[in-house]
Protein backbone atom coordinates (compact mmCIF):
# COMPACT_ATOMS: atom_id res chain seq x y z
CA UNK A 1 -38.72 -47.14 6.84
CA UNK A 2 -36.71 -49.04 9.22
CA UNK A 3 -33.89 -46.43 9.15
CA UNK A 4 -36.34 -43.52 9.40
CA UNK A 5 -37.44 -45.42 12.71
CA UNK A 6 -33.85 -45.96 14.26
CA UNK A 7 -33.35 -42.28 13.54
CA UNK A 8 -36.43 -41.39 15.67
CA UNK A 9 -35.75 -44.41 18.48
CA UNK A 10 -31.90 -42.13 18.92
CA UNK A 11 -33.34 -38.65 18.61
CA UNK A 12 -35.80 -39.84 21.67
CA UNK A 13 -33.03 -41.55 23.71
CA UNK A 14 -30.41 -38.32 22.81
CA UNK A 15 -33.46 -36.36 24.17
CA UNK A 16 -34.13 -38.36 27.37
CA UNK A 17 -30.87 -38.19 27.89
CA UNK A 18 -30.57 -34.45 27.63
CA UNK A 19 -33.30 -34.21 30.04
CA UNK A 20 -31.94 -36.18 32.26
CA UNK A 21 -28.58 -34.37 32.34
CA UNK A 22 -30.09 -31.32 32.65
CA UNK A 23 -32.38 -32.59 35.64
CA UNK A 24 -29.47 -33.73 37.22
CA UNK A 25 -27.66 -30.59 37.02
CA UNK A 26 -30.31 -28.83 38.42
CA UNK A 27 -30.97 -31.03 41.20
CA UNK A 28 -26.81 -30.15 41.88
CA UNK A 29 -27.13 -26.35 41.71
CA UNK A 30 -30.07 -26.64 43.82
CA UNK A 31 -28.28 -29.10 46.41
CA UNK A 32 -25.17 -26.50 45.97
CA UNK A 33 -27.35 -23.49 46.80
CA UNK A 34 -28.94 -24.64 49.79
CA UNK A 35 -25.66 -25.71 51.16
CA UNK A 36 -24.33 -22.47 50.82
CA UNK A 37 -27.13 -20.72 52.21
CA UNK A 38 -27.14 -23.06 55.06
CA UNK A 39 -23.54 -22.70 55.84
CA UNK A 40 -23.70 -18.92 55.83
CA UNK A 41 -27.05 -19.27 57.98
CA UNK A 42 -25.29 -21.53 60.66
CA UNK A 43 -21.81 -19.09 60.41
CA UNK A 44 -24.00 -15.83 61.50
């Protein structure tokens, strides 16, 4: 039992920290996007 539940405890942390990765890179290609789009707003 005690291994089934350190198998579970890693699966949630590798998937929290999927999630979080994945947030993150979001939140980048967002924060890349709007630069770009800015910067070709303020060039025309």
């Amino acid at each position: 039992q005690c291994k089934k539940q350190t198998i579970v405890a890693t699966s949630t942390t590798e998937a929290e920290y999927v999630a979080a990765a994945s947030f993150c890179g979001q939140v980048l290609w967002i924060q890349n996007q709007l630069l770009d789009y800015g910067y070709n707003f303020m060039n025309t």
